[in-house]
N, C-alpha and C. Protein backbone atom coordinates (compact mmCIF):
# COMPACT_ATOMS: atom_id res chain seq x y z
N UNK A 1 0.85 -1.17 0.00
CA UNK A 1 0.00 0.00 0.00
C UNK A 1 0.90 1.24 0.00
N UNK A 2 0.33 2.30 -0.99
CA UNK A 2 1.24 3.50 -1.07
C UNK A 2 0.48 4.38 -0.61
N UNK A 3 0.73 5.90 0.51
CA UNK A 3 -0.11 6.54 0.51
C UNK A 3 -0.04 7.65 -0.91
N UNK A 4 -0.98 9.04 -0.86
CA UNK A 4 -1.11 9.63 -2.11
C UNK A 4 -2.04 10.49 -1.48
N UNK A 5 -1.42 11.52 -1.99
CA UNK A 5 -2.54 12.75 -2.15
C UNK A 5 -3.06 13.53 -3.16
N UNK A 6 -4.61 13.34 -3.41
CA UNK A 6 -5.65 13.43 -4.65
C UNK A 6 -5.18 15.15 -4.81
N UNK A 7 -4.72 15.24 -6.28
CA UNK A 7 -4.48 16.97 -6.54
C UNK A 7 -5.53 16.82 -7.21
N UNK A 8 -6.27 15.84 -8.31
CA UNK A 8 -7.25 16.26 -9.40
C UNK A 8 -8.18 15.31 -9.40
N UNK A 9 -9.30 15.61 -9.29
CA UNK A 9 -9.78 14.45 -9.65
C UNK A 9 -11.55 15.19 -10.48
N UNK A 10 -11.50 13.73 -11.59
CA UNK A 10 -12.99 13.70 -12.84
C UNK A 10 -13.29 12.64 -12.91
N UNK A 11 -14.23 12.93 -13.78
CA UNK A 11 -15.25 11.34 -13.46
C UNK A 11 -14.77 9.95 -13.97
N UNK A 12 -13.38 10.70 -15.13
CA UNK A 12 -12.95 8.95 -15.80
C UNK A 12 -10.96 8.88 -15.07
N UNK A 13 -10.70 10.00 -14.12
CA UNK A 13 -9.90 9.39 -13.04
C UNK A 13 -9.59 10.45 -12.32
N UNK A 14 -8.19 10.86 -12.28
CA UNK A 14 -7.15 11.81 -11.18
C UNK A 14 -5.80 11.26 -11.13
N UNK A 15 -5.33 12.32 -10.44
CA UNK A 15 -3.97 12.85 -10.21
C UNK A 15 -3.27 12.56 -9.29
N UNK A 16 -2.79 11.73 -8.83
CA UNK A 16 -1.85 11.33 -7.12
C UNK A 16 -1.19 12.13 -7.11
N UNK A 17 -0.70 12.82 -6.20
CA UNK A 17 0.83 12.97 -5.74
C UNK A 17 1.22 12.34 -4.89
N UNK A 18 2.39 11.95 -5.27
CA UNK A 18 3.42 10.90 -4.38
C UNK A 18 4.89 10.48 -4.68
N UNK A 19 5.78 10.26 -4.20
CA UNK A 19 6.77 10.54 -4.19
C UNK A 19 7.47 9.16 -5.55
N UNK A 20 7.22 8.22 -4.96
CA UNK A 20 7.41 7.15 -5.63
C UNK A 20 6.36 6.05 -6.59
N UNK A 21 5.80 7.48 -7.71
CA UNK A 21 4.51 6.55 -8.45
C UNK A 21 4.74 5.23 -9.32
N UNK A 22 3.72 4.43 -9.35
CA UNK A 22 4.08 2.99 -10.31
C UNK A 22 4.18 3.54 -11.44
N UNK A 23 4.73 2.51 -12.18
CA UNK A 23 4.40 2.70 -13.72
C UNK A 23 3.66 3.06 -14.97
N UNK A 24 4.23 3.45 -15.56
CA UNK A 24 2.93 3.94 -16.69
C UNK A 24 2.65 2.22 -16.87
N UNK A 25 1.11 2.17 -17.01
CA UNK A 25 0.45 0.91 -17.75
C UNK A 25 0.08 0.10 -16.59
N UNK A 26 0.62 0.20 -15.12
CA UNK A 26 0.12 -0.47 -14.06
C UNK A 26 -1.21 -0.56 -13.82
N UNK A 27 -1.42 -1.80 -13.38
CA UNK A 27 -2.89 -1.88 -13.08
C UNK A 27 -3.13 -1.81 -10.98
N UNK A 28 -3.77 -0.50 -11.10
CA UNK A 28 -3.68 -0.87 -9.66
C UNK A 28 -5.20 -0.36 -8.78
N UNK A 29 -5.08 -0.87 -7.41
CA UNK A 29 -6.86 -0.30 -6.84
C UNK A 29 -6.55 1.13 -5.81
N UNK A 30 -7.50 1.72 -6.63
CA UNK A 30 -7.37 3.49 -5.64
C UNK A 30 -8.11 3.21 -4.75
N UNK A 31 -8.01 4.22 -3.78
CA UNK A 31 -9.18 4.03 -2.66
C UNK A 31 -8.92 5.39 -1.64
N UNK A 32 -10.26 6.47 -2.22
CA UNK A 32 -10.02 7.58 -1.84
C UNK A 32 -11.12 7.34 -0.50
N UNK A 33 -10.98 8.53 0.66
CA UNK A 33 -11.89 8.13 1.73
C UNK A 33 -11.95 9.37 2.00
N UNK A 34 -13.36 10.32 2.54
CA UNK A 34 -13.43 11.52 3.27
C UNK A 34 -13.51 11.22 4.62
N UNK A 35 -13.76 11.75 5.61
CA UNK A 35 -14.45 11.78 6.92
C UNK A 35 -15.70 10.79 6.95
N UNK A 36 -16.30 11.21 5.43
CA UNK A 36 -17.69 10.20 5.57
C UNK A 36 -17.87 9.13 4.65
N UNK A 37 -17.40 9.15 3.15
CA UNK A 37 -17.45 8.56 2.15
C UNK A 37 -16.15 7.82 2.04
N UNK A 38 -16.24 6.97 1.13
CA UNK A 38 -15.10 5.97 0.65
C UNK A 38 -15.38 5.21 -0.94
N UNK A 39 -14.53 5.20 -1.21
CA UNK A 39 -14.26 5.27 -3.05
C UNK A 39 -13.12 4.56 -2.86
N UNK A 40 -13.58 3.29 -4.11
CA UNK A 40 -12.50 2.65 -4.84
C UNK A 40 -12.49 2.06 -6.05
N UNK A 41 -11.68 2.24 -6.77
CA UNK A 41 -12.24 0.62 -8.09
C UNK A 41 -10.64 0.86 -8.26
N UNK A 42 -10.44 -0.23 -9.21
CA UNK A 42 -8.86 -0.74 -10.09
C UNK A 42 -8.54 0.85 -11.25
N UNK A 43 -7.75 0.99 -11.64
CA UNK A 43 -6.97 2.13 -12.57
C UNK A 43 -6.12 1.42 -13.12
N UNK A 44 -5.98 2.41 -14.20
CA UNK A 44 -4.94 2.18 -14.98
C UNK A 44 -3.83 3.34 -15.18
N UNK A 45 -1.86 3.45 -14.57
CA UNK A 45 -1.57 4.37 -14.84
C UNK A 45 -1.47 5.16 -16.55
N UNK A 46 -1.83 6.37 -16.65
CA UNK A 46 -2.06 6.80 -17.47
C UNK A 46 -0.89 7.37 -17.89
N UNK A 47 0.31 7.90 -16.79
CA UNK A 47 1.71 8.56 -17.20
C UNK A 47 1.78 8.78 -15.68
N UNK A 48 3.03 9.00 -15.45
CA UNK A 48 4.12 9.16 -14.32
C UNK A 48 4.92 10.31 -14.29
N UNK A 49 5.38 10.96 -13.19
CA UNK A 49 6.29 12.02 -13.34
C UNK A 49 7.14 11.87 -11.60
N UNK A 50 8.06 10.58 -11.65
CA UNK A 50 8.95 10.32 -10.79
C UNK A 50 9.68 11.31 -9.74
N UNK A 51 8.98 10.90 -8.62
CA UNK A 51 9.09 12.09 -7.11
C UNK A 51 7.77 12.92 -7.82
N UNK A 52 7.00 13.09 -8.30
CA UNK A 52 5.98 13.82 -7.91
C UNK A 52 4.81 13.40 -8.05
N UNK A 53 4.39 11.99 -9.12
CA UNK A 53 3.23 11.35 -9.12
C UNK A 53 2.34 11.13 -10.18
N UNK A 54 1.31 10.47 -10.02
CA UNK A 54 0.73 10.09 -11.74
C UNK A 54 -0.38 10.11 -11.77
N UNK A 55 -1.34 10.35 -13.09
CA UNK A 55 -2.37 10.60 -13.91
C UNK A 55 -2.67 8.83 -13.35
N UNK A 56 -4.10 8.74 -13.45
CA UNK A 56 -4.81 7.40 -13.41
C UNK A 56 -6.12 7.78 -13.85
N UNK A 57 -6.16 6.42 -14.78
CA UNK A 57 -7.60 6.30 -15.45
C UNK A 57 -8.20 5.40 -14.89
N UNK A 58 -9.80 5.77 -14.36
CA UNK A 58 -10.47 4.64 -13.82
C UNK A 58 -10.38 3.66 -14.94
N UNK A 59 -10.58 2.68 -14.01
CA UNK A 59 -11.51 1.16 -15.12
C UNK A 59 -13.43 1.27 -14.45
N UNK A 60 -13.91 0.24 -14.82
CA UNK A 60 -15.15 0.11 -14.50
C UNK A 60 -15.22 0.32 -13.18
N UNK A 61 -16.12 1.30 -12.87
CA UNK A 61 -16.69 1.94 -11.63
C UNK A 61 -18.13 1.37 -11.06
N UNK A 62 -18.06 0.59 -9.87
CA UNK A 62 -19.28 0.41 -9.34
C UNK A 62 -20.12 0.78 -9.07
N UNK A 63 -21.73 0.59 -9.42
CA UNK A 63 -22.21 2.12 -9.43
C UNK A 63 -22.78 2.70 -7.64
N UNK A 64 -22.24 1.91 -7.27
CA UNK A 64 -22.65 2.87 -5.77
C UNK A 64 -21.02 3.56 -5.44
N UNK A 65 -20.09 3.01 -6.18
CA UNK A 65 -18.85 4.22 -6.17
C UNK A 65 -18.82 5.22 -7.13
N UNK A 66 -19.71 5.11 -7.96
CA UNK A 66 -19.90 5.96 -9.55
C UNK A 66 -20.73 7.10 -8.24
N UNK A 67 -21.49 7.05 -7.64
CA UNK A 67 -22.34 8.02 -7.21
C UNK A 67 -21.57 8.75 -6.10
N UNK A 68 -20.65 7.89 -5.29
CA UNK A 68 -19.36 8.75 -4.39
C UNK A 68 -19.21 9.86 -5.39
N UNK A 69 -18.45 9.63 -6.31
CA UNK A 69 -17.74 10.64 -7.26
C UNK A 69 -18.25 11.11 -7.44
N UNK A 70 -19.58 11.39 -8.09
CA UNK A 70 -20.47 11.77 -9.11
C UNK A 70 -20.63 12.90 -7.98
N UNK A 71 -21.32 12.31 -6.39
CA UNK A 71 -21.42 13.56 -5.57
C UNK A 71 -20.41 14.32 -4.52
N UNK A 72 -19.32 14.35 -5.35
CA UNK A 72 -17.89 14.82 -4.78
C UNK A 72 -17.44 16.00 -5.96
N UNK A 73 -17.98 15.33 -7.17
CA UNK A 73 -17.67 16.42 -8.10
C UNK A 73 -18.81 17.70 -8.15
N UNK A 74 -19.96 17.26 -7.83
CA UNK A 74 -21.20 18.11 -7.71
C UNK A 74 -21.05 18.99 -6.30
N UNK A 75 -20.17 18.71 -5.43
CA UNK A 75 -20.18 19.68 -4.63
C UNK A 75 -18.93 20.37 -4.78
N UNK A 76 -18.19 20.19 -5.39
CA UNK A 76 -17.31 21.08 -5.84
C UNK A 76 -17.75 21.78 -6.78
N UNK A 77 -18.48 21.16 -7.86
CA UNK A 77 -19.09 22.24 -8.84
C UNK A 77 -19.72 23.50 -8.19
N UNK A 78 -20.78 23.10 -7.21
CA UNK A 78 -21.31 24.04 -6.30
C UNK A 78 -20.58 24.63 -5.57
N UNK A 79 -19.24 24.54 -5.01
CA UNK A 79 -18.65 25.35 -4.04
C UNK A 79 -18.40 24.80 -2.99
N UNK A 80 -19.09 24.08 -2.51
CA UNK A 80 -18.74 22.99 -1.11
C UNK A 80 -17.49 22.39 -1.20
N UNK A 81 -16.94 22.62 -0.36
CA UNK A 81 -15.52 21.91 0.73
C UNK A 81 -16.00 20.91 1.20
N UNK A 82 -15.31 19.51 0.04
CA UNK A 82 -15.15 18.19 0.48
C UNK A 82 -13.65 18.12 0.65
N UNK A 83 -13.30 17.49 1.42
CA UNK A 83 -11.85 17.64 1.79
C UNK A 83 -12.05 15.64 1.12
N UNK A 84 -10.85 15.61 0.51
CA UNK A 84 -10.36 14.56 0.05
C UNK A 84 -8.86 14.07 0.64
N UNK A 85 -8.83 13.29 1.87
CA UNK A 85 -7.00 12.82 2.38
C UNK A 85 -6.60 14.03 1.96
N UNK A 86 -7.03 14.41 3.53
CA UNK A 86 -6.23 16.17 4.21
C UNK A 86 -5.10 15.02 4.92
N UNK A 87 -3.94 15.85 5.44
CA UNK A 87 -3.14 15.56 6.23
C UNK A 87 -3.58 14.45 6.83
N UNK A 88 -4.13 13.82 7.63
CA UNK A 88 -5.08 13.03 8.20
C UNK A 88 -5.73 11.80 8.10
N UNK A 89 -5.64 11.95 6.57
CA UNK A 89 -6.80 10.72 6.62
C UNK A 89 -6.11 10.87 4.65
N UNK A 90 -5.11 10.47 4.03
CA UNK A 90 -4.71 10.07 2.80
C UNK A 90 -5.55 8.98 2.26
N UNK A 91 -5.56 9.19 0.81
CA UNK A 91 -6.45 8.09 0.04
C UNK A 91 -5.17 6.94 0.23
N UNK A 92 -5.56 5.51 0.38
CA UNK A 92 -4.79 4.73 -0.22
C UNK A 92 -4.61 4.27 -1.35
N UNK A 93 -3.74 3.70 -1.78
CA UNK A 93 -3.35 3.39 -3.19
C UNK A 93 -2.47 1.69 -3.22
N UNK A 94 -3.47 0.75 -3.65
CA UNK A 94 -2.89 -0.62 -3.99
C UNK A 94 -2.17 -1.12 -5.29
């Protein structure tokens, strides 16, 4: 398990930062968590940028994790502060 912190994230993936990212073409399982919610499915790396972290494309999204996202991006659209692995509480990364 690697930790990672979400800089970007859309509906077909996001952005880690982390010091030591896998490979471009890795297949691996994200797993972002707020205070209240929790999100995961498998990715695919999309590109790498070594000591600072990598692009990931979801794969098939479950749809009760399709609706995490779906209402993580809708409150950001709106303006609401969802904090995504603050200091505290990092998404993991398998």
């Amino acid at each position: 398990m690697r930790n990672a912190q979400v800089a970007d994230l859309c509906i077909h993936g996001c952005y880690l930062k982390m010091p030591e990212p896998f490979s471009k073409g890795a297949s691996i399982l994200v797993k972002i968590r707020t205070n209240r919610e929790f999100f995961q499915c498998t990715a695919t790396v999309a590109h790498c940028a070594p000591g600072i972290g990598m692009g990931v494309e979801f794969d098939k999204v479950s749809p009760p994790f399709q609706n995490v996202l779906q209402g993580w991006l809708l409150s950001a659209l709106q303006g609401r502060n969802t904090v995504i692995g603050d200091s505290k509480d990092y998404p993991f990364i398998r």
